[in-house]
Protein backbone atom coordinates (compact mmCIF):
# COMPACT_ATOMS: atom_id res chain seq x y z
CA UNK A 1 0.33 -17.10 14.74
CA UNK A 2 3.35 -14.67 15.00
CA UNK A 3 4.16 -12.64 11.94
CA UNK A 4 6.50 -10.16 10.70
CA UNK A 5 4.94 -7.61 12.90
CA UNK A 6 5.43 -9.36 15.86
CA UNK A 7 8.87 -10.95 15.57
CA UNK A 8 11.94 -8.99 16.83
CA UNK A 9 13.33 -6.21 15.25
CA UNK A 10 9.95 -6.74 12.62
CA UNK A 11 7.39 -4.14 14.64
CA UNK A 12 8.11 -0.54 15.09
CA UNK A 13 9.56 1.20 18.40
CA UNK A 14 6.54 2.21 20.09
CA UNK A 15 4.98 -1.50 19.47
CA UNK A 16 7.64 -3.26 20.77
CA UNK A 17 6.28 -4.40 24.46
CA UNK A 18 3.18 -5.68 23.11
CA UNK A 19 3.88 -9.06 20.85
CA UNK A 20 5.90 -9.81 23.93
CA UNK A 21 3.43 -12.10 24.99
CA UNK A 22 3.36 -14.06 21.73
CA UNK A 23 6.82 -14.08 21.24
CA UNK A 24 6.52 -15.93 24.54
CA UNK A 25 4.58 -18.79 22.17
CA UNK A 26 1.59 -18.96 24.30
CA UNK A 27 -1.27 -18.60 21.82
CA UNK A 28 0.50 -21.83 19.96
CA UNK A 29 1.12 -22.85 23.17
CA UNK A 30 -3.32 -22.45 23.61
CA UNK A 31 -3.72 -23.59 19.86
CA UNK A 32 -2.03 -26.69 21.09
CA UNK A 33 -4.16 -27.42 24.30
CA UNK A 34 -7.40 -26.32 22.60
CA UNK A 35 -6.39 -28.80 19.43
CA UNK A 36 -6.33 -31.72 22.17
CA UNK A 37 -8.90 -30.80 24.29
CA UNK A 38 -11.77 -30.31 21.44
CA UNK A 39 -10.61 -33.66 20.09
CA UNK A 40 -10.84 -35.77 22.75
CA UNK A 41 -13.76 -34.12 24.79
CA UNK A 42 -15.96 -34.69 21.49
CA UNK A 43 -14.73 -38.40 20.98
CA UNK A 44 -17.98 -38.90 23.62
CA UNK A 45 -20.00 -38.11 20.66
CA UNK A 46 -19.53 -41.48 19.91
CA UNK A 47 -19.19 -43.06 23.02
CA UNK A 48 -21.05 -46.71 22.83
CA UNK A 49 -24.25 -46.44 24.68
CA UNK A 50 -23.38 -49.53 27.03
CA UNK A 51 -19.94 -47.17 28.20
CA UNK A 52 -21.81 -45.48 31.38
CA UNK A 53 -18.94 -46.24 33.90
CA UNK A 54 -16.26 -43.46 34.37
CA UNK A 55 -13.64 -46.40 33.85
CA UNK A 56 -15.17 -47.45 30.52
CA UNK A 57 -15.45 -43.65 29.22
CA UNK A 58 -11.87 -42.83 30.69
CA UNK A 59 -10.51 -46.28 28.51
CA UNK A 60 -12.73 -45.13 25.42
CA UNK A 61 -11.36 -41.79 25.36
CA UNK A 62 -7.37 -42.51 26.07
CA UNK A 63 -6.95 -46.26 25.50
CA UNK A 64 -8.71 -47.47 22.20
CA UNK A 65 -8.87 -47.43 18.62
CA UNK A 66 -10.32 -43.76 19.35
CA UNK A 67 -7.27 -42.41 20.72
CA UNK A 68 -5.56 -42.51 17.67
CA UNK A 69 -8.08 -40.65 15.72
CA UNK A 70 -8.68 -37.88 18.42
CA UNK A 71 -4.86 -37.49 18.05
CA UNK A 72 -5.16 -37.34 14.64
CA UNK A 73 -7.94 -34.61 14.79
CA UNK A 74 -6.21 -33.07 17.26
CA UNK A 75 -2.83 -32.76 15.23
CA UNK A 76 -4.86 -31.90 11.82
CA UNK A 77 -7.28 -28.38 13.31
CA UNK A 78 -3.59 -27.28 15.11
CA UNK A 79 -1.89 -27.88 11.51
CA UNK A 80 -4.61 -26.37 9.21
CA UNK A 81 -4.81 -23.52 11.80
CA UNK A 82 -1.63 -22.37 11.73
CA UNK A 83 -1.84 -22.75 7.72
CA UNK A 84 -4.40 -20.85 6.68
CA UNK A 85 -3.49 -18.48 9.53
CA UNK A 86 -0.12 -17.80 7.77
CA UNK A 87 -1.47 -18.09 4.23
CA UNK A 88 -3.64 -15.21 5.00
CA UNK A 89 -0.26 -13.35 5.98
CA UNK A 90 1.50 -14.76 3.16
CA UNK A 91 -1.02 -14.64 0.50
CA UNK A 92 -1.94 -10.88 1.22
CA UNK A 93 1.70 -10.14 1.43
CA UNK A 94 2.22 -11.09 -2.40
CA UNK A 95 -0.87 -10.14 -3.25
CA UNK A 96 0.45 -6.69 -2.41
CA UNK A 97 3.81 -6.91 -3.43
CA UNK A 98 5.65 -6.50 0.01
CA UNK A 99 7.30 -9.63 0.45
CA UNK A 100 10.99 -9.46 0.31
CA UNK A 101 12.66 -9.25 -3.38
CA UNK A 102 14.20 -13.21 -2.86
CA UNK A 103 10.50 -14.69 -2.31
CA UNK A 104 8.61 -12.47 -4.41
CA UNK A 105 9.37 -13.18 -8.06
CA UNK A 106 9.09 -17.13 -7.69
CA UNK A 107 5.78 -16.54 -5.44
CA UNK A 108 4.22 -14.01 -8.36
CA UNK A 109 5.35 -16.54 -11.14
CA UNK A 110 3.51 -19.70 -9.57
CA UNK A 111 0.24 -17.63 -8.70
CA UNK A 112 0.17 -15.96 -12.37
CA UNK A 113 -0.09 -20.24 -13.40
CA UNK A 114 -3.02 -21.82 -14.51
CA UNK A 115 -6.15 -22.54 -12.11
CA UNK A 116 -5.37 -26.08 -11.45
CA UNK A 117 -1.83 -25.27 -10.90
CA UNK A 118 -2.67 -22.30 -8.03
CA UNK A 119 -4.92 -24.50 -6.14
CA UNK A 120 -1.54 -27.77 -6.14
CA UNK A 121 0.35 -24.43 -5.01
CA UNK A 122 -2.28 -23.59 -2.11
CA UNK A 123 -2.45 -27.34 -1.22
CA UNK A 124 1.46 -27.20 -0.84
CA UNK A 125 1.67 -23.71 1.30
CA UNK A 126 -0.92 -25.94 3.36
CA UNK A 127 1.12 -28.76 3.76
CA UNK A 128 4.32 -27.11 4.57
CA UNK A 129 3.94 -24.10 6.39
CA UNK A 130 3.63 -25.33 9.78
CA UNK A 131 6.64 -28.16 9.27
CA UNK A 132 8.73 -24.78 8.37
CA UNK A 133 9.23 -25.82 4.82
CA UNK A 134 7.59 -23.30 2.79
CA UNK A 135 9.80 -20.78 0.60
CA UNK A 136 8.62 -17.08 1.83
CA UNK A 137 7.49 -18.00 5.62
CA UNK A 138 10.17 -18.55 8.01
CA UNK A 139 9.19 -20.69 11.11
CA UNK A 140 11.00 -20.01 14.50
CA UNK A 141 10.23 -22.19 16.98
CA UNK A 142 6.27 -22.33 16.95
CA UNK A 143 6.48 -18.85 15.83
CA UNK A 144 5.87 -18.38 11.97
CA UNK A 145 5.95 -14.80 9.97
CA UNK A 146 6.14 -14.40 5.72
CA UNK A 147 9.39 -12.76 4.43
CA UNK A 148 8.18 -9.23 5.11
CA UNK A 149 8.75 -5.89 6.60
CA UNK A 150 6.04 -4.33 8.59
CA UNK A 151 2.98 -3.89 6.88
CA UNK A 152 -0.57 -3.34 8.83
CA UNK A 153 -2.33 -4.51 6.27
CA UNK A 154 -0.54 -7.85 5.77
CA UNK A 155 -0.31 -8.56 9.75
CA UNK A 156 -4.51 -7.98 9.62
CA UNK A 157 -4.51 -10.59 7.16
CA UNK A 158 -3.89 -13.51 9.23
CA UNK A 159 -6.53 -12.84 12.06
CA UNK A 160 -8.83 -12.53 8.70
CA UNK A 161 -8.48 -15.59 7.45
CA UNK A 162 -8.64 -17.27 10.92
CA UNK A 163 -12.20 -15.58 11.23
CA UNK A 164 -13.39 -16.57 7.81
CA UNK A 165 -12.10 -20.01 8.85
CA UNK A 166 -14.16 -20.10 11.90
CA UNK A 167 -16.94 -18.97 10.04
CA UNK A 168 -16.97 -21.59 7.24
CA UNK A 169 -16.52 -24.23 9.60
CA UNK A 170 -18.25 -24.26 12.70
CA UNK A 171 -22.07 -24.47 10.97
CA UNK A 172 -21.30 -27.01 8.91
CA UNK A 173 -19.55 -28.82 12.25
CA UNK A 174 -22.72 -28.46 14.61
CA UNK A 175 -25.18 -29.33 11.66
CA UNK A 176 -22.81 -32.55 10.81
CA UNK A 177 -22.73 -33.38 14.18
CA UNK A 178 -26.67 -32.86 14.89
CA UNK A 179 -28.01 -35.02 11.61
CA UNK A 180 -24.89 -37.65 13.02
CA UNK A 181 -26.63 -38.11 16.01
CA UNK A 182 -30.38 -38.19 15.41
CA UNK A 183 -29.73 -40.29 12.46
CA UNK A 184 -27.18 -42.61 14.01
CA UNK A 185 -24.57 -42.24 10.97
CA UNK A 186 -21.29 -42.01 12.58
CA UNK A 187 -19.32 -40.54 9.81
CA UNK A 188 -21.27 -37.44 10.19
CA UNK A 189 -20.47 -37.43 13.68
CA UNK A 190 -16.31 -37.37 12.92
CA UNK A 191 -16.97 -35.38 10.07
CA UNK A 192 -18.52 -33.07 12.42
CA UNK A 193 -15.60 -33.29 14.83
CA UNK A 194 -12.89 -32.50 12.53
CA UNK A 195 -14.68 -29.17 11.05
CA UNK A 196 -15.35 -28.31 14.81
CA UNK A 197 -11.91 -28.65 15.85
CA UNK A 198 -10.54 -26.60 13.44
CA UNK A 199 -13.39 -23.76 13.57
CA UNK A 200 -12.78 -23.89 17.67
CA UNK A 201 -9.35 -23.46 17.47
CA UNK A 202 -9.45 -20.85 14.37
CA UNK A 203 -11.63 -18.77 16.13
CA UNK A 204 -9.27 -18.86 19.51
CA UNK A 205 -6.53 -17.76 16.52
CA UNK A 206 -9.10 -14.81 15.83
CA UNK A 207 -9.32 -13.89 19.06
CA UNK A 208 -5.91 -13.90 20.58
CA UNK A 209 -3.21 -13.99 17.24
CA UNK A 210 -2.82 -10.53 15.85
CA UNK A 211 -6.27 -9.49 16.89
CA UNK A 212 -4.82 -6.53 17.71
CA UNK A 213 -3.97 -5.41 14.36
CA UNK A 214 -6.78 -6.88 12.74
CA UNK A 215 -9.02 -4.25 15.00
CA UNK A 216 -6.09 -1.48 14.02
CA UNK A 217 -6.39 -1.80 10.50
CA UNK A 218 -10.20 -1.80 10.68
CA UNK A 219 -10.30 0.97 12.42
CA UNK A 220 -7.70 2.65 10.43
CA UNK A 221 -9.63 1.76 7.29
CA UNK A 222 -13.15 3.08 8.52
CA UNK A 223 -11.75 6.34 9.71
CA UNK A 224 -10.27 7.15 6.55
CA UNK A 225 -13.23 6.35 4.67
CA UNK A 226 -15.83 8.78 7.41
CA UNK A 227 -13.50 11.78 6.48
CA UNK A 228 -13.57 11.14 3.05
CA UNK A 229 -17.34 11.04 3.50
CA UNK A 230 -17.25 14.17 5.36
CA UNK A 231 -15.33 15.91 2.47
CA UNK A 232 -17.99 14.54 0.06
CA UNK A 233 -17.69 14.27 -3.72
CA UNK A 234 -15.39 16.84 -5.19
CA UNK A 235 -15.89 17.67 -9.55
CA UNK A 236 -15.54 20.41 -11.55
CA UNK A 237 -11.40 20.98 -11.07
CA UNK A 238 -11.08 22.39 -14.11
CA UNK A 239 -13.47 25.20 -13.61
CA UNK A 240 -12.32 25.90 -9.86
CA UNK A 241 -7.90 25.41 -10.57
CA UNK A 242 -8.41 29.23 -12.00
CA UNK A 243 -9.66 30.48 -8.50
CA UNK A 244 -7.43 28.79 -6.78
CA UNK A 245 -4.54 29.89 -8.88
CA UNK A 246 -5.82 33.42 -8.23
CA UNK A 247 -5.44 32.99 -4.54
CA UNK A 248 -2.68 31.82 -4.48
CA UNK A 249 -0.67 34.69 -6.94
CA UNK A 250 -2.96 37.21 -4.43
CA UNK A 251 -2.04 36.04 -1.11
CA UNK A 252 0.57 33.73 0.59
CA UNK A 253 0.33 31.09 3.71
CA UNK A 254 1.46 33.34 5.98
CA UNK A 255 2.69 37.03 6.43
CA UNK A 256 4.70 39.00 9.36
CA UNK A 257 5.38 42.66 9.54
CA UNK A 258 9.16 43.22 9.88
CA UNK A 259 10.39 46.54 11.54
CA UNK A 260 12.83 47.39 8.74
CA UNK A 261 11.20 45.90 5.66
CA UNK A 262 7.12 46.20 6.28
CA UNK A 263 4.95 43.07 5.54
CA UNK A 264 7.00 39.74 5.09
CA UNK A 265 5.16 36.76 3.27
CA UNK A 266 6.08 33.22 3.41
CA UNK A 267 5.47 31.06 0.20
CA UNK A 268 3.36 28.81 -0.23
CA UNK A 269 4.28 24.99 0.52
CA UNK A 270 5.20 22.10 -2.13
CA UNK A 271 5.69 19.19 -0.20
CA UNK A 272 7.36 16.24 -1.92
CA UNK A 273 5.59 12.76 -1.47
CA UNK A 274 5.79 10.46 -4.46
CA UNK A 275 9.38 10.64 -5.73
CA UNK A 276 10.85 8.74 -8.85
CA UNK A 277 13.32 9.10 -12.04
CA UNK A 278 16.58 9.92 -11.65
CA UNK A 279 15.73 10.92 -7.58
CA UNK A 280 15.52 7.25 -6.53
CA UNK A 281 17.30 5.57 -9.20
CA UNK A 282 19.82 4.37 -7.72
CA UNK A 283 19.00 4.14 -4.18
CA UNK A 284 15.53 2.17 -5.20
CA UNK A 285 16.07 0.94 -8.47
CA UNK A 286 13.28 -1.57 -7.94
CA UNK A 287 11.04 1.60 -7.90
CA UNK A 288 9.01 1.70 -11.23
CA UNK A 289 8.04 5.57 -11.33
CA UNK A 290 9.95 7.22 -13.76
CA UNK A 291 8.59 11.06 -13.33
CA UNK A 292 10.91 12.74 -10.52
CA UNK A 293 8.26 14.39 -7.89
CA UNK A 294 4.56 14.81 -6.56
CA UNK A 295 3.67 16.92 -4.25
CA UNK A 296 1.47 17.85 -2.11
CA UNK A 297 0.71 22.02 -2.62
CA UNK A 298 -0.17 22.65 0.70
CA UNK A 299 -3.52 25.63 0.79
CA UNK A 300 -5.25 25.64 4.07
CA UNK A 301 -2.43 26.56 6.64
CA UNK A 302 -1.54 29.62 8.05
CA UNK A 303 2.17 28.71 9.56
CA UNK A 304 4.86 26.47 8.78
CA UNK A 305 4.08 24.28 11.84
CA UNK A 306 0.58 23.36 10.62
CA UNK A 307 1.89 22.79 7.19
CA UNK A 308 4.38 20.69 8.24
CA UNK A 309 1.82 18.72 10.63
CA UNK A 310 -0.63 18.12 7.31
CA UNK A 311 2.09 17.09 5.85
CA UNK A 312 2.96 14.11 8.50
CA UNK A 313 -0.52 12.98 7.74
CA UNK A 314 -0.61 13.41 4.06
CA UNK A 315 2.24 11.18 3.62
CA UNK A 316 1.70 8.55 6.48
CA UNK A 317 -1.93 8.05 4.81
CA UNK A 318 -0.49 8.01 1.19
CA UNK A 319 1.94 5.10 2.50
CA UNK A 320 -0.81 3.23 4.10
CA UNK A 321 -3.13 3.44 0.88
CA UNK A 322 -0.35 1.94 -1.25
CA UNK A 323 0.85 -0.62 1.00
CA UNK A 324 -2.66 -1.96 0.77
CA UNK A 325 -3.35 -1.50 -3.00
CA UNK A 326 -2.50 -4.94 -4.94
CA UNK A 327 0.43 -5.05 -6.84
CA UNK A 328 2.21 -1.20 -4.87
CA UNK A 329 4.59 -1.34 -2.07
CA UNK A 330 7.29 1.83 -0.84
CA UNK A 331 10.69 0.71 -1.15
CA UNK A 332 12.00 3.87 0.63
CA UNK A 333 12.41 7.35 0.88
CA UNK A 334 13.74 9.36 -1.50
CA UNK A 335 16.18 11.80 -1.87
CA UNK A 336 14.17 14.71 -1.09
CA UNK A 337 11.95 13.07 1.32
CA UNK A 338 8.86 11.85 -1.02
CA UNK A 339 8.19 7.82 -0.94
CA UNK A 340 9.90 5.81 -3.19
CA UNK A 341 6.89 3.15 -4.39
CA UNK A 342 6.38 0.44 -6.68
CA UNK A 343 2.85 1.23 -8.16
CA UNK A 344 1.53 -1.12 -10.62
CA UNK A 345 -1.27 1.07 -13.17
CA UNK A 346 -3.62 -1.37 -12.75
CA UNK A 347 -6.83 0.25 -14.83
CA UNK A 348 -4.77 3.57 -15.47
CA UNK A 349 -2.44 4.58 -18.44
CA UNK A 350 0.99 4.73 -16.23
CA UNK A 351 2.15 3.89 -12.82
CA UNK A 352 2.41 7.62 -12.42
CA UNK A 353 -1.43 8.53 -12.94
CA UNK A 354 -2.41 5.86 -10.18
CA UNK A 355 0.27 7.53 -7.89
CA UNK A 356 -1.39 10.93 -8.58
CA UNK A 357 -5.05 9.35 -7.90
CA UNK A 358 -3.64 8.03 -4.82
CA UNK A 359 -2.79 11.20 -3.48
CA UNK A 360 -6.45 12.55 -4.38
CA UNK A 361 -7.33 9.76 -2.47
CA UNK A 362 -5.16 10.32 0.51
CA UNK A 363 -6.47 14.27 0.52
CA UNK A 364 -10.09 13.18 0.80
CA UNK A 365 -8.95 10.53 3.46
CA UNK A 366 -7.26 13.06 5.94
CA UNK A 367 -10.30 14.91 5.86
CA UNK A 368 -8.91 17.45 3.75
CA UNK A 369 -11.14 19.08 0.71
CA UNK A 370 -8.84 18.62 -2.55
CA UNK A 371 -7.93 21.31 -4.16
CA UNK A 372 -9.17 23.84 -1.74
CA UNK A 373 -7.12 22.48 1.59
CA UNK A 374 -4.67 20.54 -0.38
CA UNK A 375 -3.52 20.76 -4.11
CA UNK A 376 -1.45 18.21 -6.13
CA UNK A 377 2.05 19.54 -8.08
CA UNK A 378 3.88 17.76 -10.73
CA UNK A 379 7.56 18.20 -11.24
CA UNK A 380 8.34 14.83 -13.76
CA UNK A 381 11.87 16.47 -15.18
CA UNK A 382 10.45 15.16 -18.44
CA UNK A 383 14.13 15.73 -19.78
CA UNK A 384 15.24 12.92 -18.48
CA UNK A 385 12.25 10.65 -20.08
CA UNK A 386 13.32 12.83 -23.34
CA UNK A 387 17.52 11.40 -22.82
CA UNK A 388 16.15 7.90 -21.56
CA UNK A 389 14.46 7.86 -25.03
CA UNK A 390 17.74 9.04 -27.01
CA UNK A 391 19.42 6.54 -25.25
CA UNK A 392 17.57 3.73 -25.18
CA UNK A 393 17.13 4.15 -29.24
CA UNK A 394 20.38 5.34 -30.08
CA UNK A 395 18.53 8.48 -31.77
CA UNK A 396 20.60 11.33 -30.29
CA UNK A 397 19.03 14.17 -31.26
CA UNK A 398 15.33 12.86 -30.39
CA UNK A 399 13.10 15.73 -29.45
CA UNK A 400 9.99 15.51 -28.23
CA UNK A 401 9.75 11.34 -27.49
CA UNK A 402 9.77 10.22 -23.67
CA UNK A 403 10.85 7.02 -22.60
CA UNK A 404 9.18 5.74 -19.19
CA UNK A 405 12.20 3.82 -18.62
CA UNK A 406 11.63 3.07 -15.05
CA UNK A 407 8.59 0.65 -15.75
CA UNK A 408 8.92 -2.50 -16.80
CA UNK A 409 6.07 -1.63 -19.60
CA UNK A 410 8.74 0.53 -21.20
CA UNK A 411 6.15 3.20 -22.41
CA UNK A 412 7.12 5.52 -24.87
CA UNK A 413 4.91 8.53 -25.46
CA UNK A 414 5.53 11.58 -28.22
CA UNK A 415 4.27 15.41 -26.78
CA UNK A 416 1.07 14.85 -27.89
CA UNK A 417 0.46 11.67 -25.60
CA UNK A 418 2.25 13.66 -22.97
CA UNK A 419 -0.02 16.52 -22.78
CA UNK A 420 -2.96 14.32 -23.22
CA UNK A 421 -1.93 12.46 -19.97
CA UNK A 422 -1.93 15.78 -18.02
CA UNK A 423 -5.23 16.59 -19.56
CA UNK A 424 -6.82 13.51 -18.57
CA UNK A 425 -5.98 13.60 -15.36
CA UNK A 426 -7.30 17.43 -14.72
CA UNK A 427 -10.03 16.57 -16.43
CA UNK A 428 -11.79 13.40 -16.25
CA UNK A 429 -10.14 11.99 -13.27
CA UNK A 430 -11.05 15.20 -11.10
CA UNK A 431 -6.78 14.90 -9.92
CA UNK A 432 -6.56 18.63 -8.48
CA UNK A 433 -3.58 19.21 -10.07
CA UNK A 434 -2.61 23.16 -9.91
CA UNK A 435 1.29 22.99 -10.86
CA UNK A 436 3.54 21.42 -14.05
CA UNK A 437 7.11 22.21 -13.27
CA UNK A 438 9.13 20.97 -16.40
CA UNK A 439 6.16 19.16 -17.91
CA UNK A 440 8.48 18.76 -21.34
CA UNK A 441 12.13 18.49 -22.05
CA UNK A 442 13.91 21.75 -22.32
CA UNK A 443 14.34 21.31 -25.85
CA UNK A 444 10.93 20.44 -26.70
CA UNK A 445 9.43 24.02 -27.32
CA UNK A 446 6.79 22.87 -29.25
CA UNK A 447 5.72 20.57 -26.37
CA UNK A 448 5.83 23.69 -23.78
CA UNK A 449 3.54 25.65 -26.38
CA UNK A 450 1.10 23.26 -26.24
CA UNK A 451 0.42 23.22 -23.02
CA UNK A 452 0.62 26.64 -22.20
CA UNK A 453 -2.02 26.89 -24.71
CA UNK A 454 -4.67 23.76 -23.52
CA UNK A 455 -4.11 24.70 -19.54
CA UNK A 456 -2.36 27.65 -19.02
CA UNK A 457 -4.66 29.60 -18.26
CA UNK A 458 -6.07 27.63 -15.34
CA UNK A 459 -2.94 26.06 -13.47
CA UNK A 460 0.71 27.04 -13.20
CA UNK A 461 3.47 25.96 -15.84
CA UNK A 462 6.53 26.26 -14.58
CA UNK A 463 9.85 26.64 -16.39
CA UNK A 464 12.91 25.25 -14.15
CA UNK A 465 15.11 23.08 -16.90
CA UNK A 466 13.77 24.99 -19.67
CA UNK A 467 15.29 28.43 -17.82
CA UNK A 468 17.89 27.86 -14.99
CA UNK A 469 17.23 31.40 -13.26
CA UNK A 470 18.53 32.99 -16.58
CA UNK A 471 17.08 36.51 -17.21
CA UNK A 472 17.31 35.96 -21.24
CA UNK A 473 15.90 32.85 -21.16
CA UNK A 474 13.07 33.56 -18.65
CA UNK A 475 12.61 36.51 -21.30
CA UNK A 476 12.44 34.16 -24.18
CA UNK A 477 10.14 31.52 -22.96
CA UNK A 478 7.50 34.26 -21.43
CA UNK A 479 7.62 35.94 -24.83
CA UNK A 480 6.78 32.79 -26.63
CA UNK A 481 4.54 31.58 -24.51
CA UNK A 482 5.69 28.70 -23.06
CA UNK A 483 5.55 29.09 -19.34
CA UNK A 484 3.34 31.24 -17.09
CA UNK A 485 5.53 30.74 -13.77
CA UNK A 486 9.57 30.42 -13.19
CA UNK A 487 11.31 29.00 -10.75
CA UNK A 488 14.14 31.09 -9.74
CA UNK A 489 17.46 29.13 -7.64
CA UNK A 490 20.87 31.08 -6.88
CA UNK A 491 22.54 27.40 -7.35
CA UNK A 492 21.60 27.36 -10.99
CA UNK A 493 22.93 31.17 -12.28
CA UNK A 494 25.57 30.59 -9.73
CA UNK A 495 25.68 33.87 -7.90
CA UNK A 496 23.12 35.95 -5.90
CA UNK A 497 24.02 39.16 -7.74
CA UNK A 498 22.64 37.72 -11.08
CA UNK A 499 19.87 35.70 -9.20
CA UNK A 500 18.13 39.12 -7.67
């Protein structure tokens, strides 16, 4: 059946000539023909022995009581096809939290009811999605697609459930059939010829609806998990961040010699990928991340080029891996280019720490070694957390307590919970994290001391906030101890002269 992927405007650019066919309605078009034929061709299953005559077989088959139930056989495997063709779509679209906002929240509330109450639900979907009255699927024609934006995962769903149909329903429809006629019981026969309809025409659906993506998304899938195999289990970050800090303060991606000014080094690159807080707030407010940026600290380049090619891949593969993770979807892009996602924690503390596993994940899946090729840095402008918390208390001068106002959770987490969330990460989820830009509020010194002290000596903390290209406050916090790196910007001193 046609989904999102296939109707118009629903599949990307480069896709666009090949649904043409199905937008055409030929597979239902098949689905239809097949429905019939299976029916009535198998009604001489039970064709009286005494009907040997092409006339009598002809009037058994078209013109007697039989008629009507081929029909009906017919019209039931084209009907539970296209349902559980479309419930796979549908299902797997909700499942994963990309259905559109209007059809999502009643769809989550009715599966979150009781068993008894899901299974009525699933009886309804398979009553009225091929009559074109089920909220979330939209019927055109004989064309059908869930409520949804493009999603590879979701249009692979479909063919799925078509196969597993097939699967479940032609054994029991040629064993039915077999017993029916060595042991003369003709209620195994029909039986029989009702699961065999609907396996023959759900396996047509396999091969010819979507198939396509199924094989994409299969393919996609086994790829990324070979070059994650290839990379092999990575452990120990905490030991190795220090030599990879070290590299990285003793060399730089790339160098040139200029003819004036001698060797010329490039920095190295932080690419944003995961954005939230503030960044996306208003643009996405559906997004439920509310630390600003991730990013990918790019380590095994030598030019800008390949950097920015890695970085293409990083973040295509990081969109794929949450668009198929239950309960995530990417509502956009953000201001400075990262995603924009919905991540629900699932078994981890915040939405936040499953983003940052994700990217782990998405390093290992590129074929990239984390935290030698490719690095993860943290920029979560934990200021704003800090005023979300003021604000949402009405405790003004709050120091120290973050709000994660962007989740519906509402977490609230003092310094200490704060710097044991970094920890954990580092440490026991192996999250090669080399870089905390404004990992506390600017006013929480106390915070900043802290974790200069537990990792500061392995990865870079980074004042940006807490000292706004100011030479006395750069100064200050160095002598204190509270950072180990700065991040200098002309826009924040407000002139070049004091910025050099």
């Amino acid at each position: 059946m046609m989904n999102a992927c296939d109707r118009p405007g629903g599949a990307p650019p480069h896709a666009a000539a090949a649904p043409a066919a199905l937008q055409e309605g030929w597979v239902i078009a098949n689905h239809i023909l097949v429905s019939f034929h299976v029916a009535f061709i198998s009604s001489v299953l039970v064709l009286p022995p005494t009907s040997l005559l092409k006339w009598h077989v002809l009037r058994f088959v078209f013109a007697s009581p039989e008629t009507l139930l081929s029909a009906i056989f017919a019209y039931l495997s084209f009907h539970l096809c296209i349902a559980l063709h479309e419930m796979g779509h549908f299902l797997t679209a909700a499942r994963l939290n990309a259905l559109n906002e209007r059809a999502l929240l009643q769809v989550k509330e009715r599966l979150r009811r009781p068993l008894p109450f899901r299974w009525l639900y699933y009886l309804e979907l398979l009553v009225t999605i091929p009559v074109g009255r089920a909220f979330g699927v939209t019927r055109e024609g004989l064309n059908y697609y869930p409520d949804a934006p493009y999603n590879l995962a979701v249009a692979a769903a479909g063919p799925r459930a078509s196969r597993n149909t097939a699967l479940a329903m032609l054994p029991p429809a040629v064993m039915l059939i077999t017993a029916g006629l060595i042991g003369g019981q003709a209620w195994s026969v029909y039986a029989g010829r009702l699961l065999l309809g609907v396996g023959v025409v759900a396996l047509l659906d396999f091969w010819l609806a979507d198939r396509g993506k199924y094989a994409a998304f299969r393919a996609r899938e086994r790829l990324a998990v070979e070059k994650a195999k290839s990379v092999g289990a990575v452990s120990g970050w905490l030991e190795q961040a220090p030599g990879v800090k070290r590299r990285m303060l003793d060399g730089r991606m790339q160098q040139a010699t200029h003819e004036r000014l001698g060797p010329v080094t490039a920095p190295w690159q932080f690419r944003n990928c995961g954005m939230g807080g503030r960044h996306t707030e208003k643009e996405y407010p559906e997004s439920n991340i509310s630390m600003q940026e991730a990013m990918f600290l790019i380590l095994g380049t030598h030019s800008y080029q390949e950097a920015q090619e890695l970085t293409v891949r990083l973040q295509t593969r990081l969109k794929e891996i949450i668009e198929s993770e239950a309960g995530c979807r990417v509502m956009g892009i953000g201001l400075e280019g990262g995603l924009a996602p919905y991540i629900e924690k699932g078994s981890y503390r915040l939405p936040e720490v499953r983003l940052w596993a994700m990217m782990k994940r998405t390093i290992a899946e590129c074929g990239y070694r984390p935290g030698v090729d490719v690095a993860v840095a943290l920029d979560p402008a934990m200021s704003e957390l800090e005023l979300a918390y003021r604000t949402e208390f009405n405790l003004p001068d709050s120091v120290g307590t973050y709000l994660f106002w962007r989740d519906k959770a509402k977490t609230v987490l003092d310094r200490d919970g704060v710097l044991d969330l970094y920890a954990a990460a580092i440490e026991r989820d192996e999250i090669p994290i080399l870089s905390i830009e404004d990992g506390f509020s600017e006013h929480d010194r106390e915070g900043w001391r802290l974790l200069r002290q537990r990792l500061g000596d392995r990865i870079f903390i980074i004042g940006d906030d807490l000292v706004t290209t100011n030479d006395r406050t750069i100064e200050h916090a160095a002598q204190h101890d509270l950072i180990n790196c700065v991040l200098v910007k002309a826009n924040q001193i407000g002139s070049l002269s004091e910025t050099l």
